[in-house]
N, C-alpha and C. Protein backbone atom coordinates (compact mmCIF):
# COMPACT_ATOMS: atom_id res chain seq x y z
N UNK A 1 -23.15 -27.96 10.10
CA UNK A 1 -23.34 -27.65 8.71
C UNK A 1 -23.71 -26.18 8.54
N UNK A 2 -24.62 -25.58 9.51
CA UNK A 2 -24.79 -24.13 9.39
C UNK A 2 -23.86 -23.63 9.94
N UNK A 3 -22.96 -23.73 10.70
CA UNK A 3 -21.78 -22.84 10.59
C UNK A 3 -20.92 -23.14 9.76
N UNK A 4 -20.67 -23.86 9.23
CA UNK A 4 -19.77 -24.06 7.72
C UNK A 4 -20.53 -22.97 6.84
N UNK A 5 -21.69 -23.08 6.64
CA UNK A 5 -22.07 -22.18 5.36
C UNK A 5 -22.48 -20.81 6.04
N UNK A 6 -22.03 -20.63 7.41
CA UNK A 6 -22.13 -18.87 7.62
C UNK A 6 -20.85 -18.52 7.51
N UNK A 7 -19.77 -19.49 7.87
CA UNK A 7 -18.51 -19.26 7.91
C UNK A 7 -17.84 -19.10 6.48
N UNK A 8 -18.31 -19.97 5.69
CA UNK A 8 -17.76 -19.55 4.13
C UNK A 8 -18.37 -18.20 3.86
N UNK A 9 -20.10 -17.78 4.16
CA UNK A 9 -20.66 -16.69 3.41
C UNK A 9 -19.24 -15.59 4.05
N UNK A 10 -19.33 -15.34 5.27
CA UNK A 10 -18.04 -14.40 5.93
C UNK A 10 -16.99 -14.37 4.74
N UNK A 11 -16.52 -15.26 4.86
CA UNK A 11 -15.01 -15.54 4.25
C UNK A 11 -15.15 -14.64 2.48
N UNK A 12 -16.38 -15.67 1.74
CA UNK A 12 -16.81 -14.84 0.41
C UNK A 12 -16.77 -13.34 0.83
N UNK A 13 -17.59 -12.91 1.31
CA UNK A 13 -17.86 -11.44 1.33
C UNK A 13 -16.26 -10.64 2.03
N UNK A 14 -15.61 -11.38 2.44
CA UNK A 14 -14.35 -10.51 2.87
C UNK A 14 -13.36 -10.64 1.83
N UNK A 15 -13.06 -11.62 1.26
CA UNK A 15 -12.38 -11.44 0.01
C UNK A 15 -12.93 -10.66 -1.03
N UNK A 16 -14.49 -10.26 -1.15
CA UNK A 16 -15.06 -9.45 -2.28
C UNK A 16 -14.63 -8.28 -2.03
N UNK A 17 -14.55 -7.83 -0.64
CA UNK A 17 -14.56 -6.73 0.12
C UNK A 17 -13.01 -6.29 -0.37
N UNK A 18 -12.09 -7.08 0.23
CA UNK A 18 -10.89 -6.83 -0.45
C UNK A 18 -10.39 -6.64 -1.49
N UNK A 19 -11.12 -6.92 -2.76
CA UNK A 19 -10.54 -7.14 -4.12
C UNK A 19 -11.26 -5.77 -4.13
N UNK A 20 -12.14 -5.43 -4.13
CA UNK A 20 -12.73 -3.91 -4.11
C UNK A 20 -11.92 -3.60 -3.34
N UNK A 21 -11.27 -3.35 -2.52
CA UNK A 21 -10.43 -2.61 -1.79
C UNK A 21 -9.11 -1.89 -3.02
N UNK A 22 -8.91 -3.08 -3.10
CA UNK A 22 -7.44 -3.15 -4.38
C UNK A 22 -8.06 -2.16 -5.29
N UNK A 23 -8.94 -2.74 -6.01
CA UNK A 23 -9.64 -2.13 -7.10
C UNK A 23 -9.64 -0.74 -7.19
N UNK A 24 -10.04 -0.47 -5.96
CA UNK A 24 -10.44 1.06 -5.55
C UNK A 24 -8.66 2.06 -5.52
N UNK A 25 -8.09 1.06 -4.83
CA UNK A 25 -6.41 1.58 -4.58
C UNK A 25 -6.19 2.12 -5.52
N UNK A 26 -6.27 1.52 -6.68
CA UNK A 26 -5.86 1.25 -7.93
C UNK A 26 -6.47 2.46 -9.03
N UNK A 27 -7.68 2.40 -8.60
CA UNK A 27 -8.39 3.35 -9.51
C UNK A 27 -8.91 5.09 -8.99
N UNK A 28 -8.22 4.97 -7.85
CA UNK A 28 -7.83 6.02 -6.70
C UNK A 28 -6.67 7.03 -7.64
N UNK A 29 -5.31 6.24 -8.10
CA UNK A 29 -4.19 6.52 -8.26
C UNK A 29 -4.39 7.53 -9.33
N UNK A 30 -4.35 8.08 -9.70
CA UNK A 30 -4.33 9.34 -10.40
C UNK A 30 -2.85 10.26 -10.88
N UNK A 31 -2.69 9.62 -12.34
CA UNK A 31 -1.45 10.35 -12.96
C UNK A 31 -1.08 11.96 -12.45
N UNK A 32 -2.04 12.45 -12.51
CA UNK A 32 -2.09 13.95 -11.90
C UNK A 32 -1.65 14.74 -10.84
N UNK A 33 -1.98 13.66 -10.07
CA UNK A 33 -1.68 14.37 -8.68
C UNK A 33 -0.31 13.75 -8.02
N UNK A 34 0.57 13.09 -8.85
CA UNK A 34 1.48 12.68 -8.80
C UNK A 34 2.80 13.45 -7.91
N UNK A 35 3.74 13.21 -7.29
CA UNK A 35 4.37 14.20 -6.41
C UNK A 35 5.15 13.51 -5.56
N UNK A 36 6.62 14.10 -5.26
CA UNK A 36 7.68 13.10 -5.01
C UNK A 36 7.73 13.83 -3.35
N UNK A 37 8.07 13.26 -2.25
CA UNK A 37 8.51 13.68 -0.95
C UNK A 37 9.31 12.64 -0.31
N UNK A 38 10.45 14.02 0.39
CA UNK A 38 11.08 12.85 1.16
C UNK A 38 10.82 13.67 2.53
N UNK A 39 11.73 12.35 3.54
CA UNK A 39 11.81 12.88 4.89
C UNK A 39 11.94 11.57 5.26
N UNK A 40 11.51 11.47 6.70
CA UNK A 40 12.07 10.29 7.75
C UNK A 40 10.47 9.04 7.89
N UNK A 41 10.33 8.60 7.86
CA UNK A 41 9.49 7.32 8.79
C UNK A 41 9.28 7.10 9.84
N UNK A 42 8.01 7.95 10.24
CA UNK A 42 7.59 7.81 11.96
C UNK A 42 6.97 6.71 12.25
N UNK A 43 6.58 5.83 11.14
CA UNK A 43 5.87 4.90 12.05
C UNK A 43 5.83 3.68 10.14
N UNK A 44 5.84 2.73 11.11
CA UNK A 44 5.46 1.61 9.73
C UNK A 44 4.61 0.30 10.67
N UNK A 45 3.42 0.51 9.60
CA UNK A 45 2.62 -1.04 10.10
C UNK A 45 2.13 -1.78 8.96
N UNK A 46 1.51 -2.94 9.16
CA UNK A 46 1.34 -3.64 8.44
C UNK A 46 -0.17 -4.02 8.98
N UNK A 47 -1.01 -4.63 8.28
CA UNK A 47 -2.69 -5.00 8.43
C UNK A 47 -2.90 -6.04 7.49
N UNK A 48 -3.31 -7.06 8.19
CA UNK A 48 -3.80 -8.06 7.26
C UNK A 48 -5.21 -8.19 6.19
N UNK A 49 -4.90 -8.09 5.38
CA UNK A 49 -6.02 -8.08 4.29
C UNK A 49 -7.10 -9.23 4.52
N UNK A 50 -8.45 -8.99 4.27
CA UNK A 50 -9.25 -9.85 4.84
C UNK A 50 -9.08 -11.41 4.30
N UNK A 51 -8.22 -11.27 2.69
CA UNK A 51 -7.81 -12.83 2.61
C UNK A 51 -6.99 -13.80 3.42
N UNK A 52 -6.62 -12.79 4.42
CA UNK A 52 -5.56 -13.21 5.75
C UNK A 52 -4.20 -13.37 5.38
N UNK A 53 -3.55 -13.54 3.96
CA UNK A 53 -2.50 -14.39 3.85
C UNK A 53 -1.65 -13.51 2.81
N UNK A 54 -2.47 -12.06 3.12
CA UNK A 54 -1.75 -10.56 2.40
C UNK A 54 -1.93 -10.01 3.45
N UNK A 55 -0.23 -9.28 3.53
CA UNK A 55 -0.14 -8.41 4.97
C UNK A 55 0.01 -6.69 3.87
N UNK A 56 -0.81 -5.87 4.27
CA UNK A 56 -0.33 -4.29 3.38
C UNK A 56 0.22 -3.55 4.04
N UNK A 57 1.20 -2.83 3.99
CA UNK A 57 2.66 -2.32 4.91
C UNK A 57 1.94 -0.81 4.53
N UNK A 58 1.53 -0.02 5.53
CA UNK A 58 1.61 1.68 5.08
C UNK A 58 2.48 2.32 5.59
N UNK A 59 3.14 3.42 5.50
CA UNK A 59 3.61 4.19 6.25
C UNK A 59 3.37 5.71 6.94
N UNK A 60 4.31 6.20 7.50
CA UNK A 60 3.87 7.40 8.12
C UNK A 60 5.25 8.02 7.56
N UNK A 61 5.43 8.77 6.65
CA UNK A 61 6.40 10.10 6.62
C UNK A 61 6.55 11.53 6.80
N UNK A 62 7.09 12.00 7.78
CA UNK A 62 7.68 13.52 8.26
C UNK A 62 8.16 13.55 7.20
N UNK A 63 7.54 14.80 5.97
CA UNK A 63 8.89 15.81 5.45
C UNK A 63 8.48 17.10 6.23
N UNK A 64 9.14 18.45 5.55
CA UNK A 64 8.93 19.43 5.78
C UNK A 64 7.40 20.07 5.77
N UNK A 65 6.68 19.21 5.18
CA UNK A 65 5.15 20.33 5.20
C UNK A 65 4.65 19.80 5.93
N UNK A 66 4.55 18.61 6.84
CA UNK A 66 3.79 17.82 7.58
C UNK A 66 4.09 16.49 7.38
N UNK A 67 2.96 15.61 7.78
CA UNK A 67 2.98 13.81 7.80
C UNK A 67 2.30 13.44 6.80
N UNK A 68 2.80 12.53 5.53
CA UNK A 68 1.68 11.65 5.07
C UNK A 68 1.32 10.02 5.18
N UNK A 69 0.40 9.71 5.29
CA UNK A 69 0.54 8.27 5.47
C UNK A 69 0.70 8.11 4.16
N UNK A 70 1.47 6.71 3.82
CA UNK A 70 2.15 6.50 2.43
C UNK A 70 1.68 4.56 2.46
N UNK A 71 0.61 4.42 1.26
CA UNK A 71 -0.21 2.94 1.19
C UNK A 71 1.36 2.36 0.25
N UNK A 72 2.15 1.81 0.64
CA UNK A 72 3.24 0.84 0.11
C UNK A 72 2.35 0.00 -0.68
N UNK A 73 2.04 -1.33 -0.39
CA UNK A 73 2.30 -2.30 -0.86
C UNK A 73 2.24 -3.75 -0.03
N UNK A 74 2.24 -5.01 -0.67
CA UNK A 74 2.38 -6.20 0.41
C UNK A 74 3.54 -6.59 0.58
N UNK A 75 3.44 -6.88 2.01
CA UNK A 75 5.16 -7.07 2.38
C UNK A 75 5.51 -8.00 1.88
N UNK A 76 4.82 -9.05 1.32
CA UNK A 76 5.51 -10.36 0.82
C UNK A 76 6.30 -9.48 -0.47
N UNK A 77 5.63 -9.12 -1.28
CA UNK A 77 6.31 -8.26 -2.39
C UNK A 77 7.82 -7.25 -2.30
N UNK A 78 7.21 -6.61 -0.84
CA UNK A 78 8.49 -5.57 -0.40
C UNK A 78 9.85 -6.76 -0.09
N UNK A 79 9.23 -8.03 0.79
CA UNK A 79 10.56 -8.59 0.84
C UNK A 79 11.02 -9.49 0.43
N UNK A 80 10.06 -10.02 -1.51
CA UNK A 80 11.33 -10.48 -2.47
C UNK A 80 12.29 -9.55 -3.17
N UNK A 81 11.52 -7.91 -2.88
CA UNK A 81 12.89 -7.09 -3.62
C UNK A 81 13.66 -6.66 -2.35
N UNK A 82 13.33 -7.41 -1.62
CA UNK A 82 14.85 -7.06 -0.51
C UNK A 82 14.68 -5.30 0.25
N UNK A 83 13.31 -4.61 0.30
CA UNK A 83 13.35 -3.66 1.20
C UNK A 83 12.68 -3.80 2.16
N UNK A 84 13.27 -3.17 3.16
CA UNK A 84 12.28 -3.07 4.22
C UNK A 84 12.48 -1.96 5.16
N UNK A 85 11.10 -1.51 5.89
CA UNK A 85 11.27 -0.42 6.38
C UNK A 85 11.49 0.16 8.25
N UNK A 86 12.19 1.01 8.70
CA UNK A 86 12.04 0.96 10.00
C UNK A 86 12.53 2.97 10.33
N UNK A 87 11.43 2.45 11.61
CA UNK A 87 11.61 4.31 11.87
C UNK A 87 12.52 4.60 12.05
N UNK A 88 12.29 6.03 11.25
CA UNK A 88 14.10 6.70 11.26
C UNK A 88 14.63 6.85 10.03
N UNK A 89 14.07 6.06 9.36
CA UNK A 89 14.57 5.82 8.00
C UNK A 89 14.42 6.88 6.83
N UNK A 90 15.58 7.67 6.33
CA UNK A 90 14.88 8.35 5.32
C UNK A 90 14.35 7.89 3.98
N UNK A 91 13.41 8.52 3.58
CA UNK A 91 12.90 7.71 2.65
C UNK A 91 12.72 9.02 1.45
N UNK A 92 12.37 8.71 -0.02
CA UNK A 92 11.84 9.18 -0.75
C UNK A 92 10.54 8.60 -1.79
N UNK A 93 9.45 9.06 -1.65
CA UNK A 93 8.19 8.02 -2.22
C UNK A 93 7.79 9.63 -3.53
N UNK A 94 7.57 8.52 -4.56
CA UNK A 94 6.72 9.23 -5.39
C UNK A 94 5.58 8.43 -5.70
N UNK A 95 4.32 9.26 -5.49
CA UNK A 95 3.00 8.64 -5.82
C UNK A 95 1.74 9.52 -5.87
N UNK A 96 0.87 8.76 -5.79
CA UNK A 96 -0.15 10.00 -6.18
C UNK A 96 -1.08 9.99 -4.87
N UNK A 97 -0.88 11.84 -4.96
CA UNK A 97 -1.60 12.21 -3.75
C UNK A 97 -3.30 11.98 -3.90
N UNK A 98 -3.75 11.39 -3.00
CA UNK A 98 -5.47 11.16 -3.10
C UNK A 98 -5.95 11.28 -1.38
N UNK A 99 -7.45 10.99 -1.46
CA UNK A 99 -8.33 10.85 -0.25
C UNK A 99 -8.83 9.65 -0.63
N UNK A 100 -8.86 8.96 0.23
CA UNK A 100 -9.80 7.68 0.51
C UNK A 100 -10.14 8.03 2.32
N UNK A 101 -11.70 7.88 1.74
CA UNK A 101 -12.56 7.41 2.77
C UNK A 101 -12.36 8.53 4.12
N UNK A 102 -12.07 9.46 3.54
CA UNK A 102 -12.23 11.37 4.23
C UNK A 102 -11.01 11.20 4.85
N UNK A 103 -9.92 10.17 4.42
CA UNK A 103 -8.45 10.82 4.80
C UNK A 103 -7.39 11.02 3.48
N UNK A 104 -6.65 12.38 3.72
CA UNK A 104 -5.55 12.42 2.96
C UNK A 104 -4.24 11.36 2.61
N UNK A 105 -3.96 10.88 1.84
CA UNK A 105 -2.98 9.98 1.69
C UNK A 105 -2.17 9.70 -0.09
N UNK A 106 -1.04 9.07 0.21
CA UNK A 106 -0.28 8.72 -0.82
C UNK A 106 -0.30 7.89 -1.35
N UNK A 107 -0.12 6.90 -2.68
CA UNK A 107 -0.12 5.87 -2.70
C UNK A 107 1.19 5.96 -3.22
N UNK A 108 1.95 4.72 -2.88
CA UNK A 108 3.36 4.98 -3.57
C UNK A 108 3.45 4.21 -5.07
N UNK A 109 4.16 4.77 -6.06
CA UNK A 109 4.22 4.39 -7.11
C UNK A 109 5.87 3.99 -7.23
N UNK A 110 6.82 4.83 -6.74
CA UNK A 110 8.12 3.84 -6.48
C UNK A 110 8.44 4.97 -5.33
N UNK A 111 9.10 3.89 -4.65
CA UNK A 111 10.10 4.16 -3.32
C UNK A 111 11.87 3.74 -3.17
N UNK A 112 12.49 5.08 -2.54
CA UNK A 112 13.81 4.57 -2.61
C UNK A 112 14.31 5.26 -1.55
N UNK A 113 14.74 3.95 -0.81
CA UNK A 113 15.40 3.82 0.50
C UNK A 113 16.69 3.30 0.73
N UNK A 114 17.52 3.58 1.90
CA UNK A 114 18.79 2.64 2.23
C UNK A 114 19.27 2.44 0.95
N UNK A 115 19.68 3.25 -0.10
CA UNK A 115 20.25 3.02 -1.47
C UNK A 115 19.39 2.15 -2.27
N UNK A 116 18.41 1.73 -2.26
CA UNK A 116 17.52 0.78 -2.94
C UNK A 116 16.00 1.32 -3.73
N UNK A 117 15.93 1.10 -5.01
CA UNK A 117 14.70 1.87 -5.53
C UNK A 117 13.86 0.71 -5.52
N UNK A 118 12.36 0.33 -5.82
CA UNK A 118 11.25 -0.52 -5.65
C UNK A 118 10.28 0.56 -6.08
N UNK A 119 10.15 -0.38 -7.22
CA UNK A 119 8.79 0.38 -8.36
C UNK A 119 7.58 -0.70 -7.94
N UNK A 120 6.35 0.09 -7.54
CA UNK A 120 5.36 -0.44 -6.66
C UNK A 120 4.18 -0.40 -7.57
N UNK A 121 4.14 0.50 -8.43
CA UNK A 121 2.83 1.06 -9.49
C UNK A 121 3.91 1.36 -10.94
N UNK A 122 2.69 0.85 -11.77
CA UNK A 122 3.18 1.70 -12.88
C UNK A 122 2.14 2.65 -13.13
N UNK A 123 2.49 3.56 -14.33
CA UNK A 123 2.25 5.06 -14.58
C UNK A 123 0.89 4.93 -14.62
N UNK A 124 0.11 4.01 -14.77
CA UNK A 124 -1.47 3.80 -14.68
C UNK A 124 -2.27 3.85 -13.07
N UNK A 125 -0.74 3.38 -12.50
CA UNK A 125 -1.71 3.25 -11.11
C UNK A 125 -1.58 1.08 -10.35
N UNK A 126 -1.17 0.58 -11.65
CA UNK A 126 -1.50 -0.66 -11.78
C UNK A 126 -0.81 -1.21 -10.67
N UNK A 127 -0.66 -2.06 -9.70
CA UNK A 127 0.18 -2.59 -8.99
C UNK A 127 1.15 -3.42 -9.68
N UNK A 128 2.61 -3.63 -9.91
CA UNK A 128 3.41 -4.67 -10.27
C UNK A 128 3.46 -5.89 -9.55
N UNK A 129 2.98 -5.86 -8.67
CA UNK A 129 3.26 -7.35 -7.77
C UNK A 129 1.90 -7.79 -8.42
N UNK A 130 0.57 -7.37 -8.83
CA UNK A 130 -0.73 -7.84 -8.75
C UNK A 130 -0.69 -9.18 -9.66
N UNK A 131 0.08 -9.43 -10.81
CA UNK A 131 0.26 -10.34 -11.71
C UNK A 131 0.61 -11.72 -10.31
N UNK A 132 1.42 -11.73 -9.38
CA UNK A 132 1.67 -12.84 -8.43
C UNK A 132 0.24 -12.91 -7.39
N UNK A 133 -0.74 -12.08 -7.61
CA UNK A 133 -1.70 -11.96 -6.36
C UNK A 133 -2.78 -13.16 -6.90
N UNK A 134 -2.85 -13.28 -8.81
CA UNK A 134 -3.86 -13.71 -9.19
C UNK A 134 -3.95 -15.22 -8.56
């Protein structure tokens, strides 16, 4: 019985943890600093969100000024619109440049790859998939 109720407290506090995570993504995004780059895909991973049953896909893109890591989105989302990503790939992401947590990074607001566009944020920052997360 006491590990049932240490095991739920865990579970509560990692989903709180996560929705603040989102929250923060979200309220990170900043119309302003908005800014389109392309180049290639050195690296793509995915990390399971502490609800376990959301995987979040980031990436790594080479353009010309350097690398940014680029926060996509959940792959369940990326693959009902049919994209997906692999190194090598050129890509073009527009989103807004920010820092979280003393690193530089992107969040993407739409991406278009392999002939395919995928609008990820709207102009607020809002996630479009978030309406299927509730």
């Amino acid at each position: 019985m006491k590990t049932m109720a240490i095991l739920f407290s865990v579970l509560s506090i990692s989903g709180t943890l996560f929705a603040q995570e989102m929250r923060q993504h979200r309220q990170f995004y900043d119309s302003t600093t908005v800014k389109t780059i392309s180049g290639k895909i050195t690296s793509v991973d995915s990390q399971a969100a502490p609800r376990g049953d959301i995987y979040m896909v980031r990436l790594t893109v080479q353009d010309t000024s350097g690398t940014t890591s680029v926060i996509v989105g959940p792959s369940s989302y990326l693959e009902s619109q049919g994209i997906s990503f692999n190194k090598g790939d050129s890509i073009q992401v527009t989103g807004s440049q920010v820092s979280f947590r003393g690193n530089d990074m992107m969040i993407a607001g739409q991406i278009i790859t392999a002939g395919k566009t995928v609008k990820l944020r709207d102009e607020s920052g809002k996630p479009v998939w978030s309406q299927g997360m509730r």
